[in-house]
Every structure is written in C-alpha cells, then in structure tokens.
PDB file of N, CA and C in Angstrom:
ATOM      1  N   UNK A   1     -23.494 140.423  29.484  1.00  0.00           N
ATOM      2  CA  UNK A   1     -22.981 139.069  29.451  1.00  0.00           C
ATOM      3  C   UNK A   1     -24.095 138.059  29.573  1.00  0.00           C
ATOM      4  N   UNK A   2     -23.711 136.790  29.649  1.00  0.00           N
ATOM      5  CA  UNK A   2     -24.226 135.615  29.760  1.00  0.00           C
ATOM      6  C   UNK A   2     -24.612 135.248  31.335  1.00  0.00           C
ATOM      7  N   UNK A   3     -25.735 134.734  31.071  1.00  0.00           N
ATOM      8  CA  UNK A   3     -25.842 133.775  32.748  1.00  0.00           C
ATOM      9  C   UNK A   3     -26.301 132.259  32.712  1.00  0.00           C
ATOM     10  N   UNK A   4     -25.335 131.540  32.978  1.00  0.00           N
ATOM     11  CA  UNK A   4     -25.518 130.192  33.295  1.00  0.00           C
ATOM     12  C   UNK A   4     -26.961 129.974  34.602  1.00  0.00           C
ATOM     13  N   UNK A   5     -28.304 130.011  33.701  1.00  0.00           N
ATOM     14  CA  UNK A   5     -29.414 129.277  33.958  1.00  0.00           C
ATOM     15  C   UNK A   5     -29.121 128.315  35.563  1.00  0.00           C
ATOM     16  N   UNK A   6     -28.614 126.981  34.710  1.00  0.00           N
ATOM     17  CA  UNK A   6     -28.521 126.337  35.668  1.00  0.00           C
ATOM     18  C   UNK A   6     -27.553 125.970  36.717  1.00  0.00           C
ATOM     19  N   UNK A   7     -26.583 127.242  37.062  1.00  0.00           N
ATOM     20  CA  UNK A   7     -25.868 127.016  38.124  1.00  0.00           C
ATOM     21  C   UNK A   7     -26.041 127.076  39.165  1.00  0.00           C
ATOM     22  N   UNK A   8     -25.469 125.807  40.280  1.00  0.00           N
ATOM     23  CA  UNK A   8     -25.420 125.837  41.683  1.00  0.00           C
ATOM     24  C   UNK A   8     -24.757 126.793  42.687  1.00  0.00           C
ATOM     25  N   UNK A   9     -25.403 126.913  43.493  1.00  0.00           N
ATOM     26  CA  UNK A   9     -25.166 127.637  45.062  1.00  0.00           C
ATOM     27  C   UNK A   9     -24.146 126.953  45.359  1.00  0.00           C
ATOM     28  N   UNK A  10     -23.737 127.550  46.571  1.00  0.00           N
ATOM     29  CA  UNK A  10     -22.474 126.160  47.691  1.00  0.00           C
ATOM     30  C   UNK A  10     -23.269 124.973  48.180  1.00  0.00           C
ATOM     31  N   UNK A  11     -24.931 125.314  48.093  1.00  0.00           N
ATOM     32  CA  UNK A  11     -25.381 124.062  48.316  1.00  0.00           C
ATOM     33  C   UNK A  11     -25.917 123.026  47.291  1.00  0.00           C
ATOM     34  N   UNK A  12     -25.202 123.257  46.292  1.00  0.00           N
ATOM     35  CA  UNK A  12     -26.250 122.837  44.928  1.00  0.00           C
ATOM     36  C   UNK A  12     -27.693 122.635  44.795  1.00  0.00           C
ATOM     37  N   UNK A  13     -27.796 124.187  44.604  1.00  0.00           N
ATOM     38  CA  UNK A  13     -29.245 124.618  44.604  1.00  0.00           C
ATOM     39  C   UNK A  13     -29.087 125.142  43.242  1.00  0.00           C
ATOM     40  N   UNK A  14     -29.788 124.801  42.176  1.00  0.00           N
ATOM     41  CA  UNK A  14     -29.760 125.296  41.174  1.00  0.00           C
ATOM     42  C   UNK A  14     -31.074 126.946  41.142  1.00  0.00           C
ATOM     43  N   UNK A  15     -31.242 127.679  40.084  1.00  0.00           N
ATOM     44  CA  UNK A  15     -32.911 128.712  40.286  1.00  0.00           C
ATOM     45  C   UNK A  15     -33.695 127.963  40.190  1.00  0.00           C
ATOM     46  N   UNK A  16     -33.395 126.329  39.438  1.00  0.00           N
ATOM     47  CA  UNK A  16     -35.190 125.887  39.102  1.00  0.00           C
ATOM     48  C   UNK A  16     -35.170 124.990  40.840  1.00  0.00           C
ATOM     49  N   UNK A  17     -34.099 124.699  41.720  1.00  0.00           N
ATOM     50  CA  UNK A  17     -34.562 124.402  42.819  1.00  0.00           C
ATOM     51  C   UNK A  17     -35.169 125.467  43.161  1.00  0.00           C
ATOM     52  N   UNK A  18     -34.494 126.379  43.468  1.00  0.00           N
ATOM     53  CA  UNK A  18     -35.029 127.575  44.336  1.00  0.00           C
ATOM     54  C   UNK A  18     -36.621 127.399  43.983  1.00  0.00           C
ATOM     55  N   UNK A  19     -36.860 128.027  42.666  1.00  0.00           N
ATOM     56  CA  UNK A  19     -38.546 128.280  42.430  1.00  0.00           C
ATOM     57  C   UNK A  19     -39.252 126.955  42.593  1.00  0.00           C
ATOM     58  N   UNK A  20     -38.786 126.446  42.680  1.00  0.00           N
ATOM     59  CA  UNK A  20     -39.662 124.718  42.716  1.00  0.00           C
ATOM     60  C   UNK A  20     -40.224 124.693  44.262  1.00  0.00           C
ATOM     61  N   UNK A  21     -39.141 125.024  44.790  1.00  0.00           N
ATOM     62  CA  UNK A  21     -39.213 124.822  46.672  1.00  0.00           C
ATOM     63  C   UNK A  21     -40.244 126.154  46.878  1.00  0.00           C
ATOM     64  N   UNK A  22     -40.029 126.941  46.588  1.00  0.00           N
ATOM     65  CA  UNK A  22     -40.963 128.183  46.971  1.00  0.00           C
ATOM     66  C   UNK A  22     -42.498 128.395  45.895  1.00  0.00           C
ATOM     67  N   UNK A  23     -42.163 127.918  45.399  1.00  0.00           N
ATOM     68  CA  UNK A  23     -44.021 127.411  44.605  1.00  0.00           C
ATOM     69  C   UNK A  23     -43.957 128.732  43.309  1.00  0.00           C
ATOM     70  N   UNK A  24     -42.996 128.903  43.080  1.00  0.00           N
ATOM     71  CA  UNK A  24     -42.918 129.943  41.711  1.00  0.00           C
ATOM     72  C   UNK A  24     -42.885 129.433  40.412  1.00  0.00           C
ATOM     73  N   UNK A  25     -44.488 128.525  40.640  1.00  0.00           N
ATOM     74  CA  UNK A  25     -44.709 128.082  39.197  1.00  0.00           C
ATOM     75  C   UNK A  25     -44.530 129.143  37.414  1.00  0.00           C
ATOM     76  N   UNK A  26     -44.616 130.416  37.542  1.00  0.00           N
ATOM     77  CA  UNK A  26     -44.308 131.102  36.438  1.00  0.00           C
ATOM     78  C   UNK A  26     -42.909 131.215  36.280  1.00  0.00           C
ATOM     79  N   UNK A  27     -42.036 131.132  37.482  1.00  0.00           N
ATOM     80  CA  UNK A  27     -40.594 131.190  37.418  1.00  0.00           C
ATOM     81  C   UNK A  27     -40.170 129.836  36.316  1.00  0.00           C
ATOM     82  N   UNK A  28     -40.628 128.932  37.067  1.00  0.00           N
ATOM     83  CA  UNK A  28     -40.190 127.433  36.865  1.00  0.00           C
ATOM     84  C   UNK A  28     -40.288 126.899  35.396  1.00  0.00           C
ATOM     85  N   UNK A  29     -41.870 127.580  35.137  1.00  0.00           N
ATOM     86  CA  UNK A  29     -42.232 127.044  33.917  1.00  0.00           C
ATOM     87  C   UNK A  29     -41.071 127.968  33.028  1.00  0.00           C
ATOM     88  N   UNK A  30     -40.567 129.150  33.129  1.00  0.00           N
ATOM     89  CA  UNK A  30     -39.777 130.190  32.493  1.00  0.00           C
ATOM     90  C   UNK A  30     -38.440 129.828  32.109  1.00  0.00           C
ATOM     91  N   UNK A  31     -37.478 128.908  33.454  1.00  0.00           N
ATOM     92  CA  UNK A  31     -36.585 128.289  33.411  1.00  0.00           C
ATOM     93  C   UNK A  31     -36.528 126.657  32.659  1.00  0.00           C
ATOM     94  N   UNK A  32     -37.685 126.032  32.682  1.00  0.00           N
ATOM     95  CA  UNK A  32     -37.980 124.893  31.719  1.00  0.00           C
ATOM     96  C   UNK A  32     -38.066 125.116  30.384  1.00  0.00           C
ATOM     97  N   UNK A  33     -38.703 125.914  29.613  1.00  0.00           N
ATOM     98  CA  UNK A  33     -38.657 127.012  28.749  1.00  0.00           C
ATOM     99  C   UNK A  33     -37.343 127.088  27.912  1.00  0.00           C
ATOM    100  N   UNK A  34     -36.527 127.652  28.876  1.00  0.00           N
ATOM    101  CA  UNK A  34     -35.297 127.479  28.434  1.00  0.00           C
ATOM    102  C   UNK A  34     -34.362 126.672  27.629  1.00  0.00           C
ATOM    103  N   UNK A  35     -34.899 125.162  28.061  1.00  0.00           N
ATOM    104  CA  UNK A  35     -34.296 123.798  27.512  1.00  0.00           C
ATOM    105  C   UNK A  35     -33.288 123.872  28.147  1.00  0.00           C
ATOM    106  N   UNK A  36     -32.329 125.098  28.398  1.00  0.00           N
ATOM    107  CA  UNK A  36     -31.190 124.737  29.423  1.00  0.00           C
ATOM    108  C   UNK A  36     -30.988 124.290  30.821  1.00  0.00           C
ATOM    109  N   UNK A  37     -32.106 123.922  31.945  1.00  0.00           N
ATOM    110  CA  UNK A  37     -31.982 123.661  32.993  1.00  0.00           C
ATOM    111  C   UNK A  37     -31.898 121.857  32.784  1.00  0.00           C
ATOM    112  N   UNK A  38     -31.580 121.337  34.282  1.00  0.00           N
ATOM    113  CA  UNK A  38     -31.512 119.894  34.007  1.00  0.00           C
ATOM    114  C   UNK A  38     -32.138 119.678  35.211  1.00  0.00           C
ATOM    115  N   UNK A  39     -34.047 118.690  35.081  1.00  0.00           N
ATOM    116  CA  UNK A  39     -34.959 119.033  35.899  1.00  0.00           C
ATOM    117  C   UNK A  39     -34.493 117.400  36.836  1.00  0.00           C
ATOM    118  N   UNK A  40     -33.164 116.840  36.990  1.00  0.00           N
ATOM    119  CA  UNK A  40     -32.934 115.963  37.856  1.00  0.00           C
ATOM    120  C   UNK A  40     -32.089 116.268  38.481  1.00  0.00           C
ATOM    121  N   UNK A  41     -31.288 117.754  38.365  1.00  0.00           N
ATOM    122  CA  UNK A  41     -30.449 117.834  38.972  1.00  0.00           C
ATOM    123  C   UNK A  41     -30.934 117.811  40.999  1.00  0.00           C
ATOM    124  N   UNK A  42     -29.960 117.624  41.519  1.00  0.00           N
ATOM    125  CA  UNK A  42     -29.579 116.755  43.498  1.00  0.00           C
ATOM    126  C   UNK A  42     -28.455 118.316  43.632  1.00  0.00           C
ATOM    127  N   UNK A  43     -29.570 118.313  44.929  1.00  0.00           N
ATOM    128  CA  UNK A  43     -28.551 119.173  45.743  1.00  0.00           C
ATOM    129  C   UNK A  43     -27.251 118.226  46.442  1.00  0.00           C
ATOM    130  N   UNK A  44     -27.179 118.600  47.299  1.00  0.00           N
ATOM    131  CA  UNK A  44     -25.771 118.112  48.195  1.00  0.00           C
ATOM    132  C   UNK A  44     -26.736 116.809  49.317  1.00  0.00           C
ATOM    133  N   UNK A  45     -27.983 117.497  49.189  1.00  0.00           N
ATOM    134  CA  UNK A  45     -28.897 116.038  50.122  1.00  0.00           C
ATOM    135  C   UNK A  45     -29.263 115.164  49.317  1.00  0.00           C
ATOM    136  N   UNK A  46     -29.245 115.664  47.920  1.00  0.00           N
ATOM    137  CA  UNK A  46     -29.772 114.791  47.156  1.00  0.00           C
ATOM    138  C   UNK A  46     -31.105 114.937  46.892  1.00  0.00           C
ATOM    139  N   UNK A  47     -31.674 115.864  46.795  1.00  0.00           N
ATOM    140  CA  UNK A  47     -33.274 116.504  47.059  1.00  0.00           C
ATOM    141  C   UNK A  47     -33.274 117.353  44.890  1.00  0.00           C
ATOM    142  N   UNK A  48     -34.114 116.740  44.641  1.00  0.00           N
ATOM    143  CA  UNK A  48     -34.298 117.436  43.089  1.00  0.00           C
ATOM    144  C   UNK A  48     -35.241 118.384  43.012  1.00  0.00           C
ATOM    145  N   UNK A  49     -35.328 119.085  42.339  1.00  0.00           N
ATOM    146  CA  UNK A  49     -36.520 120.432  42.202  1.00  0.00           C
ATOM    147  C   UNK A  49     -37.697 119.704  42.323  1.00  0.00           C
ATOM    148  N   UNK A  50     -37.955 118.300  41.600  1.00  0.00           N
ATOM    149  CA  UNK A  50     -39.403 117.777  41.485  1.00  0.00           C
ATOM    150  C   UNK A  50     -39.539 117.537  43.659  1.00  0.00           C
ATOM    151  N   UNK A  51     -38.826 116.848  44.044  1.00  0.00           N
ATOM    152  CA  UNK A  51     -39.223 116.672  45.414  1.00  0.00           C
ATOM    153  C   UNK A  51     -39.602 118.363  46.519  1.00  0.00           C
ATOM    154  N   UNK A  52     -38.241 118.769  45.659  1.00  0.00           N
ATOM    155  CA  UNK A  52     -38.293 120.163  46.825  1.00  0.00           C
ATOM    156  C   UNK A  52     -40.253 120.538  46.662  1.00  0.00           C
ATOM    157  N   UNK A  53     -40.672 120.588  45.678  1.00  0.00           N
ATOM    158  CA  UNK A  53     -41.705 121.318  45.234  1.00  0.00           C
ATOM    159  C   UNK A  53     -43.426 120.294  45.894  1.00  0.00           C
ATOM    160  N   UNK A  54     -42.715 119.002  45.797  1.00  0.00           N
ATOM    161  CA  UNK A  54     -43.399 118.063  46.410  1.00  0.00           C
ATOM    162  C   UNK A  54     -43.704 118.156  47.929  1.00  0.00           C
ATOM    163  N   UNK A  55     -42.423 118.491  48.420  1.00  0.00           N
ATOM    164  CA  UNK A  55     -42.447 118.429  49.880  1.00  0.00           C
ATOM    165  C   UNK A  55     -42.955 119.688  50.416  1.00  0.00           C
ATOM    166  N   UNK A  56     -43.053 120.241  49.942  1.00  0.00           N
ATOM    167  CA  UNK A  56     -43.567 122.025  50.007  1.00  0.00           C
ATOM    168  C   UNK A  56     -44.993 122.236  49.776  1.00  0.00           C
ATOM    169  N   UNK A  57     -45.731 121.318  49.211  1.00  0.00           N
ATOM    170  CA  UNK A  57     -46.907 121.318  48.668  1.00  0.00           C
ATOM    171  C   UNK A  57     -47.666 122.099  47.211  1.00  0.00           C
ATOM    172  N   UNK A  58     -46.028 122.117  46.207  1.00  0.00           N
ATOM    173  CA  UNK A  58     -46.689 123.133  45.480  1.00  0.00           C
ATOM    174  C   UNK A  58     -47.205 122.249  44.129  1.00  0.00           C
ATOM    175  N   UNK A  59     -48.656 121.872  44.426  1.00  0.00           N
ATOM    176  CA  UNK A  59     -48.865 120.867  43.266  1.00  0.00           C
ATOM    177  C   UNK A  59     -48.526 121.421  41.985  1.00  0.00           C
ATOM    178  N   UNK A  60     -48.925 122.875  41.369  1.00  0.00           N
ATOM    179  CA  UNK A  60     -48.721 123.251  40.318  1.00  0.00           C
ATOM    180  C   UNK A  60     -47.792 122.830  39.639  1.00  0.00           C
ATOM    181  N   UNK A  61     -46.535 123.232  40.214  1.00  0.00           N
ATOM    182  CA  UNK A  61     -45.247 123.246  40.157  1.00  0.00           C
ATOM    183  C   UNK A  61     -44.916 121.576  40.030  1.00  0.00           C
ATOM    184  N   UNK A  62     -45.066 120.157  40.223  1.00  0.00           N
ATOM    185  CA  UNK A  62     -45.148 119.066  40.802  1.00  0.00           C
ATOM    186  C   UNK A  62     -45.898 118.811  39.168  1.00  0.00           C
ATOM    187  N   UNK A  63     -46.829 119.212  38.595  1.00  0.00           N
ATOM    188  CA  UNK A  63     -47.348 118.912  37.388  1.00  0.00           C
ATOM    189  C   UNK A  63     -46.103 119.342  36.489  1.00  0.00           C
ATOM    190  N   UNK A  64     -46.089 120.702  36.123  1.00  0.00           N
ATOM    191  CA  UNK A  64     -44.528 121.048  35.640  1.00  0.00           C
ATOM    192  C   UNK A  64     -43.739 120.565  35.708  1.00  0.00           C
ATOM    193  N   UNK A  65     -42.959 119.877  36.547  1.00  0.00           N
ATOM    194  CA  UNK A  65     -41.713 118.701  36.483  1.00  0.00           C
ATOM    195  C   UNK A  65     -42.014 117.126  35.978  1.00  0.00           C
TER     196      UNK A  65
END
C-alpha cells in the first residue's frame, strides 16, 4: 500500500517534523524530495519543522527548509 508522507501524530508532528527536530538532514532532504510534504506545516504548539530544527541547533537541516 500507500503511505501518506505527510501525516500527523496526536501531536501534529508530521516525519519531516520529526527529522527536522532530531538533525536527520538525509531524512529531511528525502521527504522534501518528495514534493509531497508541506514544509509550514504547526504542530498543536504551533512549532514548524523549520523552528523545531532551529531550536535544536541543526544548521544543516535550517539551510534545507
């Protein structure tokens, strides 16, 4: 089957949050790639993959978004 890329957790965490927050720049760039993710999507705080990745220190990742 199919897998919806960009679906949320219960916390609306999408995968490109996840890898953004944890510095998995080959993930990230993989899921951008795609064209199917949406790189503004807000969790439930309102926190987007570009910040999670910001606040985490993962510059790589921070160029990528």
């Amino acid at each position: 089957g199919k897998v919806d890329v960009d679906s949320k957790d219960q916390d609306g965490w999408t995968p490109l949050s996840l890898a953004a927050q944890s510095g998995h720049e080959a993930v990230v760039k993989l899921l951008l790639e795609t064209g199917k993710v949406d790189v503004d999507s807000k969790d439930q705080d309102g926190r987007t993959p570009l910040s999670l990745a910001a606040q985490n220190g993962h510059e790589a990742v921070v160029k990528l978004l």
